[in-house]
C-alpha atoms as a PDB file:
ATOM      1  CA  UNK A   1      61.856 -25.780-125.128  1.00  0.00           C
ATOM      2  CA  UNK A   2      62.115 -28.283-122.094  1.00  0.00           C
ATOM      3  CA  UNK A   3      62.959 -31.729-122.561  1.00  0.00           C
ATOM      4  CA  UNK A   4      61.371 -33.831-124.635  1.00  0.00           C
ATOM      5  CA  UNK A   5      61.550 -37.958-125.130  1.00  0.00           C
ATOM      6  CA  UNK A   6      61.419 -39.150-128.516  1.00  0.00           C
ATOM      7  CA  UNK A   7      60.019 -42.719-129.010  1.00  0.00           C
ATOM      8  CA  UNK A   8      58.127 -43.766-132.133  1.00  0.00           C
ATOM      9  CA  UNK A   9      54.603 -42.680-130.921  1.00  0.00           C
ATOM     10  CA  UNK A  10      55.533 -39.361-130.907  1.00  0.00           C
ATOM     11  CA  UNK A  11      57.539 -38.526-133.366  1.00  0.00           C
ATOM     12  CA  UNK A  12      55.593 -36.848-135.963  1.00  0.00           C
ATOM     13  CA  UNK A  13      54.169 -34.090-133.518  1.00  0.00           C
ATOM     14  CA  UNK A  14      57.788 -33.504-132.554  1.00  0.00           C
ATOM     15  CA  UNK A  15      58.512 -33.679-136.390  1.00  0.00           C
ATOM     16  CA  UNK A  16      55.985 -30.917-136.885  1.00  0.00           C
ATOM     17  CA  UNK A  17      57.245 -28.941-133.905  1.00  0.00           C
ATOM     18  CA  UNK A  18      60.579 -28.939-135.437  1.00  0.00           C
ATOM     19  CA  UNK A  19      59.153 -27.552-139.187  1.00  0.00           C
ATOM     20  CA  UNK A  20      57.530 -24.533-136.608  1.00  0.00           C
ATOM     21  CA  UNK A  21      60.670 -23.595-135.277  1.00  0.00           C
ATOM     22  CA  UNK A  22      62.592 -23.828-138.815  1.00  0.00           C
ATOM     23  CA  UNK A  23      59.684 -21.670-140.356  1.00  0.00           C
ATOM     24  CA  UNK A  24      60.302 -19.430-138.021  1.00  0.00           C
ATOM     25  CA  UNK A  25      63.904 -18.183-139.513  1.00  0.00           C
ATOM     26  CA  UNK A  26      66.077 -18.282-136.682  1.00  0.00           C
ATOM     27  CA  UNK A  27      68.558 -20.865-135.523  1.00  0.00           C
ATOM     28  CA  UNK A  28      68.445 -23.789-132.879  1.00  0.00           C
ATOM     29  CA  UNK A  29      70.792 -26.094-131.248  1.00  0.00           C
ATOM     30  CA  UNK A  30      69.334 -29.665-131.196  1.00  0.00           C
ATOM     31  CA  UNK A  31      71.052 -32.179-128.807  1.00  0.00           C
ATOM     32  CA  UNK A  32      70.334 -35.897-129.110  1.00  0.00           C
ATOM     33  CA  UNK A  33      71.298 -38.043-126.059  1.00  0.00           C
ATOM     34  CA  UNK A  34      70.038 -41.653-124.804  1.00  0.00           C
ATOM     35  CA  UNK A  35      67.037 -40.906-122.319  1.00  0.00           C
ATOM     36  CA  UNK A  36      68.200 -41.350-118.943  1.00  0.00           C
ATOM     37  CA  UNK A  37      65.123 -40.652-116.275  1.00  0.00           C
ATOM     38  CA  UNK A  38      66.030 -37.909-113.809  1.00  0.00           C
ATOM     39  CA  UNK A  39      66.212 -39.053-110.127  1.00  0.00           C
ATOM     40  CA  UNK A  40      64.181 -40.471-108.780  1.00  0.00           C
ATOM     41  CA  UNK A  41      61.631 -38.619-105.381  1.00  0.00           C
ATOM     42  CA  UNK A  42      62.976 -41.865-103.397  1.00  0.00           C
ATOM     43  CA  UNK A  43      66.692 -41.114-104.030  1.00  0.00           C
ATOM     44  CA  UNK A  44      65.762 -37.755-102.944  1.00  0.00           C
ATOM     45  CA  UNK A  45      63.786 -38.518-100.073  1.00  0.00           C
ATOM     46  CA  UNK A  46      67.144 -41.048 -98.790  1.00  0.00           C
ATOM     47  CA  UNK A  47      69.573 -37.939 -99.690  1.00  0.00           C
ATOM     48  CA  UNK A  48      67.805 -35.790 -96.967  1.00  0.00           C
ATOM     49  CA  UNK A  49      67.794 -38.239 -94.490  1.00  0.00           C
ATOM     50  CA  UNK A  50      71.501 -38.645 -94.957  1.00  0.00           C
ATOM     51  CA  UNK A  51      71.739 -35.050 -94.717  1.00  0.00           C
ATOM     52  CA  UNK A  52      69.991 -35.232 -91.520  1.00  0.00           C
ATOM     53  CA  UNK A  53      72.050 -38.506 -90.219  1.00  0.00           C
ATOM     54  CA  UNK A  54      74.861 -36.615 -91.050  1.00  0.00           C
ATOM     55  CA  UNK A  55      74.213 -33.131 -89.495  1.00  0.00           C
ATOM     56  CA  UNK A  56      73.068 -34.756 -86.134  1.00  0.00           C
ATOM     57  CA  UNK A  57      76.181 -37.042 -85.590  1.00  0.00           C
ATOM     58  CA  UNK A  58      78.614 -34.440 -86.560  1.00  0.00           C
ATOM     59  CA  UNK A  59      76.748 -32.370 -83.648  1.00  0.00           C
ATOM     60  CA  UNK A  60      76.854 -34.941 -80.925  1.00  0.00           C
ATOM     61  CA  UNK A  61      80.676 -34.978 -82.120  1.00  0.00           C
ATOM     62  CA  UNK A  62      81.230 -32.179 -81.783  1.00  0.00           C
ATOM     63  CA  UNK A  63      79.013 -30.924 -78.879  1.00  0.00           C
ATOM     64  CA  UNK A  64      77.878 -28.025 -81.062  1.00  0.00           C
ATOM     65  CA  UNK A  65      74.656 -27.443 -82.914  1.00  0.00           C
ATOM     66  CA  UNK A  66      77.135 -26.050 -85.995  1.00  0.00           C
ATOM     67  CA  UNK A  67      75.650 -28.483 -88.689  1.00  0.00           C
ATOM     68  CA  UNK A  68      72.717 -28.871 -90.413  1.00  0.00           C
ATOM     69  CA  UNK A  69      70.939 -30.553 -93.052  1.00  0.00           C
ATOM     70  CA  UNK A  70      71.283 -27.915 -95.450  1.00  0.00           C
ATOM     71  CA  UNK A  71      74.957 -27.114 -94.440  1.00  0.00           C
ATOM     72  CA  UNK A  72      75.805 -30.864 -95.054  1.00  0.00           C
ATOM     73  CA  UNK A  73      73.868 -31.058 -97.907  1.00  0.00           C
ATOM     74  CA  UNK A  74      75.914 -28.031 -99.611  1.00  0.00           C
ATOM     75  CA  UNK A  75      79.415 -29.157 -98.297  1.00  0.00           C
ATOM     76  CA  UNK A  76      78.724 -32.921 -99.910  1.00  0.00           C
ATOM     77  CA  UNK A  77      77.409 -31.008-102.858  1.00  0.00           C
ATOM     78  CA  UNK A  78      80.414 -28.858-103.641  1.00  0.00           C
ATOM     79  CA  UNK A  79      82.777 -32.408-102.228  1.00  0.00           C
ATOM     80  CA  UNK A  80      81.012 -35.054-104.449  1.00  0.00           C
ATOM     81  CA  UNK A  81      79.202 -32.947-107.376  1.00  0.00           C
ATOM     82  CA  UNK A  82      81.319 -29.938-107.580  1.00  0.00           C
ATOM     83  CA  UNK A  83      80.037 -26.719-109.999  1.00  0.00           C
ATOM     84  CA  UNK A  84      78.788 -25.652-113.176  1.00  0.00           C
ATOM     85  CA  UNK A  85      78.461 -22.324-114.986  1.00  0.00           C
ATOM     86  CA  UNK A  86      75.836 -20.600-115.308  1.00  0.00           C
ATOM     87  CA  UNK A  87      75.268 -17.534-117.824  1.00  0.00           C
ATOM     88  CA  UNK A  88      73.133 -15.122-116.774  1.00  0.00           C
ATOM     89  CA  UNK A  89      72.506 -11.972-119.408  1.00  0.00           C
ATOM     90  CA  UNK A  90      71.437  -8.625-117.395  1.00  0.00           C
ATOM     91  CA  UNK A  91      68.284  -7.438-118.750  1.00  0.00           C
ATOM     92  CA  UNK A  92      68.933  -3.659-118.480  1.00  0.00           C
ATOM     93  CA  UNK A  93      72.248  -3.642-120.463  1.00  0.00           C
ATOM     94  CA  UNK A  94      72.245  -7.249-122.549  1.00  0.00           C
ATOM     95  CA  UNK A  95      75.771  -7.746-120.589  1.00  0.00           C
ATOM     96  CA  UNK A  96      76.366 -11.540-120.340  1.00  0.00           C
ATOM     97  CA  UNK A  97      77.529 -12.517-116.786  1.00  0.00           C
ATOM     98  CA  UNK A  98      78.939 -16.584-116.195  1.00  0.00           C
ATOM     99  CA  UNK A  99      78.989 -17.344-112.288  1.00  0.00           C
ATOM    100  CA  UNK A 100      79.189 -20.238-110.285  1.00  0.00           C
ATOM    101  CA  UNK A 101      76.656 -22.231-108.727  1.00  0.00           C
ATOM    102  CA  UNK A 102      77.119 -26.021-106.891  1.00  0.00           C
ATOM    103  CA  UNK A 103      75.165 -28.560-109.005  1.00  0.00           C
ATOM    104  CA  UNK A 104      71.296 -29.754-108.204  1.00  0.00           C
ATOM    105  CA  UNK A 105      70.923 -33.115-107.424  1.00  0.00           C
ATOM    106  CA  UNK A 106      67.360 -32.383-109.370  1.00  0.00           C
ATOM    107  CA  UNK A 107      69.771 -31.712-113.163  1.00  0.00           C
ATOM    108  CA  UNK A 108      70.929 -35.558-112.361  1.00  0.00           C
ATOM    109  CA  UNK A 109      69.610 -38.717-113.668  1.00  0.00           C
ATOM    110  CA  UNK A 110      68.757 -41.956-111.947  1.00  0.00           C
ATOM    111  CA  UNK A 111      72.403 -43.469-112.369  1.00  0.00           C
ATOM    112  CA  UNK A 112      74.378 -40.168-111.551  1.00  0.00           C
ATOM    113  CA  UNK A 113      72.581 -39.770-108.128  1.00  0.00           C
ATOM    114  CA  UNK A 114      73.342 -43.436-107.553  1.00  0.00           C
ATOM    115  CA  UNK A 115      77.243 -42.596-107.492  1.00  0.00           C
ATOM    116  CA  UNK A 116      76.550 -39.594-105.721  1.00  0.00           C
ATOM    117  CA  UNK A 117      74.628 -41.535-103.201  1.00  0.00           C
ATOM    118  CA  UNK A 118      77.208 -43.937-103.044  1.00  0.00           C
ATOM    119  CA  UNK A 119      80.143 -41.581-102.489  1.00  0.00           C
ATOM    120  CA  UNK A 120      78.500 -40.269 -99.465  1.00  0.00           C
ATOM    121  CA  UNK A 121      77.851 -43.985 -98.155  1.00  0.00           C
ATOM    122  CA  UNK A 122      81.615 -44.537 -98.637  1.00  0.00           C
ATOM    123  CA  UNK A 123      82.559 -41.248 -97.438  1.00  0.00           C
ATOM    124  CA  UNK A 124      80.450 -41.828 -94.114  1.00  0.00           C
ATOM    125  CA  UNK A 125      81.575 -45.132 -93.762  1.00  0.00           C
ATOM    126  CA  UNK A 126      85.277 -43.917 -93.734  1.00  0.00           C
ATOM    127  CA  UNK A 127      84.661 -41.232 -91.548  1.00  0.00           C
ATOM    128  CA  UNK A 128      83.180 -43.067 -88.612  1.00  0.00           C
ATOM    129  CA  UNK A 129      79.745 -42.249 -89.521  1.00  0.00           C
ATOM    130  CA  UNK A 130      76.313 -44.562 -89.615  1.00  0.00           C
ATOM    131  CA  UNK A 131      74.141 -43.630 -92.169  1.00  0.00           C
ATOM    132  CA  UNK A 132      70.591 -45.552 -92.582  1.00  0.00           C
ATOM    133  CA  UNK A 133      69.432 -47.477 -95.918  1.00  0.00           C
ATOM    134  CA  UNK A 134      66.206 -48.441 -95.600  1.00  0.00           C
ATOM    135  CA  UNK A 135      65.555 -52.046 -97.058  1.00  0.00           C
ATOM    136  CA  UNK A 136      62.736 -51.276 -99.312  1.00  0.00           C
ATOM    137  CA  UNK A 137      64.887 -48.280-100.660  1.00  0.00           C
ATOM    138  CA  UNK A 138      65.637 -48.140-104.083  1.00  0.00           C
ATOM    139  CA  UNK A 139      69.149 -47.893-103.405  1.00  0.00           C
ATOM    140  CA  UNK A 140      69.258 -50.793-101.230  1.00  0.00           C
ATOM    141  CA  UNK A 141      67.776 -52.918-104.052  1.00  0.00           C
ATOM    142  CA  UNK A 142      70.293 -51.700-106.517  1.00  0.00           C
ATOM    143  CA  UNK A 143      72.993 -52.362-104.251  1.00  0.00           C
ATOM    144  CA  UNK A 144      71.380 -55.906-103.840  1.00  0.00           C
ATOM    145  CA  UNK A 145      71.307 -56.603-107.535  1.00  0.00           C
ATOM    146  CA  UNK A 146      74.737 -55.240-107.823  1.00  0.00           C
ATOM    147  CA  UNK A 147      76.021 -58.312-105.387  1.00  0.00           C
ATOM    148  CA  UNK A 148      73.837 -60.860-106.940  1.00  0.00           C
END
């Protein structure tokens, strides 16, 4: 089952959904957390232009053509977001396997990819590097509010 939000409009089809899945004999885990949206396509969209900020002034650095947007995009990754497990269970033999993989931005909500967004920013800035924010951004606005 995927998430699901509960609010009071829907609450008796998720009610019934739940009576399905206890008629059905087996066990479930339920989780109940606050609803935090996941991030948003704009904080996406300015996370690959970093990437791309980033790649090209670590090449004219450099004089190389050794970084690019996906290489900078997996060393901030592992840097700023770091990994999780992830259990795997082999088909063939029902052998359960746990392995390593860096986080996706796309598992974080709208506030967790604002603190990833702004580690970069500070990162960059203490590295030497100029990354852009456009002003109709969403993360330029929240970093407005912030100061007002």
């Amino acid at each position: 089952m995927d998430d699901l939000c509960l609010h009071e409009t829907n609450i008796q089809s998720i009610f019934n959904t739940l009576l399905e899945l206890a008629k059905s004999g087996k066990r479930y885990r339920l989780i109940i957390k606050i609803w935090k949206d996941k991030r948003s396509v704009d904080q996406n969209s300015l996370s690959h232009m970093w990437y791309d900020d980033l790649a090209k002034q670590a090449n004219a650095r450099t004089k190389t053509n050794n970084y690019s947007m996906e290489s900078v995009k997996r060393d901030l990754k592992e840097t700023f977001l770091g990994y999780e497990d992830i259990e795997y269970k082999n088909l063939l033999t029902g052998e359960t396997t746990i392995t390593q993989q860096l986080r996706k931005t796309s598992e974080l909500d709208t506030g967790e990819m604002h603190f990833y967004l702004q580690q970069i920013e500070t990162w960059a800035s203490q590295n030497g590097f100029r990354l852009r924010i456009p002003s109709d951004s969403e993360y330029q606005k929240l970093k407005m509010q912030q100061v007002a």
